[in-house]
N, C-alpha and C. Protein backbone atom coordinates (compact mmCIF):
# COMPACT_ATOMS: atom_id res chain seq x y z
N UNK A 1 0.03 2.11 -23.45
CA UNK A 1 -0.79 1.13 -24.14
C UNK A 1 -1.57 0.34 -23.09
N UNK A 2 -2.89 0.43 -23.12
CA UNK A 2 -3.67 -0.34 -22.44
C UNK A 2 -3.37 -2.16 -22.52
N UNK A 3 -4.05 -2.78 -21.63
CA UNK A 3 -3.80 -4.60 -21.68
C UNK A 3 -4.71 -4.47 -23.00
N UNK A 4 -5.72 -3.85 -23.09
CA UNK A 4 -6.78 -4.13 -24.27
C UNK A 4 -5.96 -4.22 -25.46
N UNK A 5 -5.10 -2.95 -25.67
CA UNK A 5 -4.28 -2.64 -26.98
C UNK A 5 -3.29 -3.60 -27.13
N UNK A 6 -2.77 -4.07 -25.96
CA UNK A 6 -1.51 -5.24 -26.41
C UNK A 6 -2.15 -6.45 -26.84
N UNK A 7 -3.88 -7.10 -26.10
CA UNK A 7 -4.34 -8.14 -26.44
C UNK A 7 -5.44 -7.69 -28.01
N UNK A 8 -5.20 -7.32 -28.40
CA UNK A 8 -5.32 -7.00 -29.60
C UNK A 8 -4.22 -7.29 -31.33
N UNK A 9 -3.29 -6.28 -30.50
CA UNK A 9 -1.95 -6.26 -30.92
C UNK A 9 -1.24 -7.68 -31.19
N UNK A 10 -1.51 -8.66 -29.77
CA UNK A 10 -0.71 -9.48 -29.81
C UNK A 10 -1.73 -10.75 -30.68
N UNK A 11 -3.23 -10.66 -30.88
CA UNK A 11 -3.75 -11.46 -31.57
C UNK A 11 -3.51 -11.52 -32.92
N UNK A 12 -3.20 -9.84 -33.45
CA UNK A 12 -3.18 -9.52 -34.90
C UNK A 12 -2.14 -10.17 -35.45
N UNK A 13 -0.89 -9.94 -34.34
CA UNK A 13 0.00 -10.20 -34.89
C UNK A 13 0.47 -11.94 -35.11
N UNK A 14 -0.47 -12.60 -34.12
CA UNK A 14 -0.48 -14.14 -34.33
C UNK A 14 -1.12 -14.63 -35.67
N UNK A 15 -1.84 -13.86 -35.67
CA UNK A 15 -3.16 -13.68 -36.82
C UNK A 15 -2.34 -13.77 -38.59
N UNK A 16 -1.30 -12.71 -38.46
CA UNK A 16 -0.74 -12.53 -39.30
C UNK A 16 0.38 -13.40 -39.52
N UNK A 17 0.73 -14.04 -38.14
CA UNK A 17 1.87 -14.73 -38.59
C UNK A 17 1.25 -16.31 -39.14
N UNK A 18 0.26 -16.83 -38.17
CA UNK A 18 0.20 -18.45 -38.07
C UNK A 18 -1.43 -18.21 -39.12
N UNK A 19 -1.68 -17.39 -39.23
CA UNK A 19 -2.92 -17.40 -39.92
C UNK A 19 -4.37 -17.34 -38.73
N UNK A 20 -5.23 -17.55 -39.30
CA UNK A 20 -6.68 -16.96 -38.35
C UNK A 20 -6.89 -18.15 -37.53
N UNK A 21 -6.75 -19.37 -38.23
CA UNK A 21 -7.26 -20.58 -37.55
C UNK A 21 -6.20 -21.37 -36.58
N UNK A 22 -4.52 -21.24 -36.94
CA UNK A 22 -3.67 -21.61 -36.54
C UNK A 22 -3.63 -21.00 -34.82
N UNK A 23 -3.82 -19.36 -35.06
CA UNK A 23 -3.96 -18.14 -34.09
C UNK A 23 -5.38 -18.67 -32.78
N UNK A 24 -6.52 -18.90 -33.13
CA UNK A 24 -7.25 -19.95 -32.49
C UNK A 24 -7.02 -20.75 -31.74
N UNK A 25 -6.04 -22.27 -32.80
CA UNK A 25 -5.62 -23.45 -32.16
C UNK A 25 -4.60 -22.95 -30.86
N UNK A 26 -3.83 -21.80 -31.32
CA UNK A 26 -3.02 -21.61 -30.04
C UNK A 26 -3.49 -21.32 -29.11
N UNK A 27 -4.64 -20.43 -29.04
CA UNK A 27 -5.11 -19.60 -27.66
C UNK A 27 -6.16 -21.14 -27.26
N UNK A 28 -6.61 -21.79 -27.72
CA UNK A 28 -7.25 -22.69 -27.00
C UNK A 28 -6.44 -24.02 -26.18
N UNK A 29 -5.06 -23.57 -26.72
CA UNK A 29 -4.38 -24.94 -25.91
C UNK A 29 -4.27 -24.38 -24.23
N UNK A 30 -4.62 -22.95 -24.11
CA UNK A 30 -4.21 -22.54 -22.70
C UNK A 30 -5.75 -22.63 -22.10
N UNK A 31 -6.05 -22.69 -21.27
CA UNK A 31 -7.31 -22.31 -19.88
C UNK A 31 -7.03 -22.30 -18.53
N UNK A 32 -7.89 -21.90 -18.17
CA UNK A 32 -7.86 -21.74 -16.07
C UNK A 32 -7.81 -22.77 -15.56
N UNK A 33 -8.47 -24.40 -16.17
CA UNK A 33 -8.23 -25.50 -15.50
C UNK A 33 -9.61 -25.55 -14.60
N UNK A 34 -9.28 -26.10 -13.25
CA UNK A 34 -10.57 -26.36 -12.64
C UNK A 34 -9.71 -26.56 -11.25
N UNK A 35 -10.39 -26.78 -9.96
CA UNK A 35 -9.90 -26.96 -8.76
C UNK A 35 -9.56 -26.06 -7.95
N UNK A 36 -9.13 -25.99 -7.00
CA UNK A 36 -8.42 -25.25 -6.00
C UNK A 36 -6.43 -25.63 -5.97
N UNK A 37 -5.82 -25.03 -6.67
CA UNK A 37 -4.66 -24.78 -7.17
C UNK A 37 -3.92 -24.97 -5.38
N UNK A 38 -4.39 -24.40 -4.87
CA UNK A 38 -3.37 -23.84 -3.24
C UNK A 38 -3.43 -24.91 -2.43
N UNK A 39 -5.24 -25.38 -2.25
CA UNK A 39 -5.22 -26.73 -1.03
C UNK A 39 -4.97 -27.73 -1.74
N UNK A 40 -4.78 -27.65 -3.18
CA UNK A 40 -4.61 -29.31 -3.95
C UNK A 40 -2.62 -29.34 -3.49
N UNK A 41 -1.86 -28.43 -4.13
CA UNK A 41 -0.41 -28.12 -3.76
C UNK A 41 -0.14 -28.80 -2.18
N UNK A 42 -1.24 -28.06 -1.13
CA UNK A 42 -0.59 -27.94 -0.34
C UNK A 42 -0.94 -29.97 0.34
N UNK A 43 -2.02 -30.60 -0.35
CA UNK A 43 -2.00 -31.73 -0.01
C UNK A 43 -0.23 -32.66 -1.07
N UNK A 44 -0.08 -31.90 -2.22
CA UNK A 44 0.70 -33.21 -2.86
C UNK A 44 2.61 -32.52 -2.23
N UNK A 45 2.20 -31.12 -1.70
CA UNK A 45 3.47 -31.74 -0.73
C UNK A 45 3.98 -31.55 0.50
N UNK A 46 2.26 -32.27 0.91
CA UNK A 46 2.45 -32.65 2.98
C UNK A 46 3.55 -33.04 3.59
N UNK A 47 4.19 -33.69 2.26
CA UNK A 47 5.16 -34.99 3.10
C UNK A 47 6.41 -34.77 2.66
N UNK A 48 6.70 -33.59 1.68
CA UNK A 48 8.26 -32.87 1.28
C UNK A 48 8.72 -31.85 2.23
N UNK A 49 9.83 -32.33 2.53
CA UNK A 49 10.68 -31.46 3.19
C UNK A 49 11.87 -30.79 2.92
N UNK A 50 12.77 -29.67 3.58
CA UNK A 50 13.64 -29.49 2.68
C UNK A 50 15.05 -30.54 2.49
N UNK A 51 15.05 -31.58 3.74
CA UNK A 51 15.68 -32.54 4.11
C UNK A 51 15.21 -33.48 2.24
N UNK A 52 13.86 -33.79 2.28
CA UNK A 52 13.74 -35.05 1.52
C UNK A 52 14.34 -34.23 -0.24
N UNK A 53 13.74 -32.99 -0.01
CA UNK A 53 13.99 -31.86 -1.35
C UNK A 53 15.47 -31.96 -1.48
N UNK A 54 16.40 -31.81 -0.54
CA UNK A 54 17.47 -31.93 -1.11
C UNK A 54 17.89 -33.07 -1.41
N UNK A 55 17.45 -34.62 -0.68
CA UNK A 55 17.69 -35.87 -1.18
C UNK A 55 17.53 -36.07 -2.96
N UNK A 56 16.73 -35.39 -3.04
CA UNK A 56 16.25 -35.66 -4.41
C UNK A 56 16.62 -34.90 -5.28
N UNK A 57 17.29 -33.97 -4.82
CA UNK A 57 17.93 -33.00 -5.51
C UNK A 57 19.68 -33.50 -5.88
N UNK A 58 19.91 -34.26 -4.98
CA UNK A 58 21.40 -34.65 -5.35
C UNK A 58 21.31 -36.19 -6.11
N UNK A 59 20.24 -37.03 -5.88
CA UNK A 59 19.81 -37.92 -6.77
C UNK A 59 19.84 -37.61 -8.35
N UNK A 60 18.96 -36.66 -8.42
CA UNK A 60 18.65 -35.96 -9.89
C UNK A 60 20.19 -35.89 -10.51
N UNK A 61 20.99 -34.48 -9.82
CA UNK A 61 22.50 -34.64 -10.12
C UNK A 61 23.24 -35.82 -10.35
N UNK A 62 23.07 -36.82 -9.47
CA UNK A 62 24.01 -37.99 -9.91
C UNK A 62 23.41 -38.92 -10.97
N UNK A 63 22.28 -39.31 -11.14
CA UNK A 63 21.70 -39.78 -12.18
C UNK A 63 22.24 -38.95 -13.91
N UNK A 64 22.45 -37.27 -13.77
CA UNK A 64 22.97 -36.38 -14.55
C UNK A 64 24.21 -36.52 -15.01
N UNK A 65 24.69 -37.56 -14.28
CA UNK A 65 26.16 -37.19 -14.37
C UNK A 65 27.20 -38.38 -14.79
């Protein structure tokens, strides 16, 4: 089955389940967005380490617990 045949497939079958317009509202809640994904990442975590990553990682846990 081609990507064509599954994105077909998988519209019909939204189509059929949520109806024509419902099937729509869903595919428009997703998009590509805008920006540079890699140098924006790599500015918001200049300053994480795996030192501070695990600080915050055992924070999270005890707050959990």
């Amino acid at each position: 089955m081609t990507l064509a045949e599954i994105n077909r497939q998988a519209f019909s079958t939204l189509v059929e389940s949520l109806g024509y317009v419902n099937a729509v509202r869903f595919f428009k809640q997703f998009d590509m967005g805008t920006g540079d994904y890699t140098r924006d990442r790599q500015q918001w975590l200049e300053d994480v380490t795996l030192d501070s990553l695990w600080v915050e990682i055992q924070q999270c846990q005890q707050d959990a617990s």
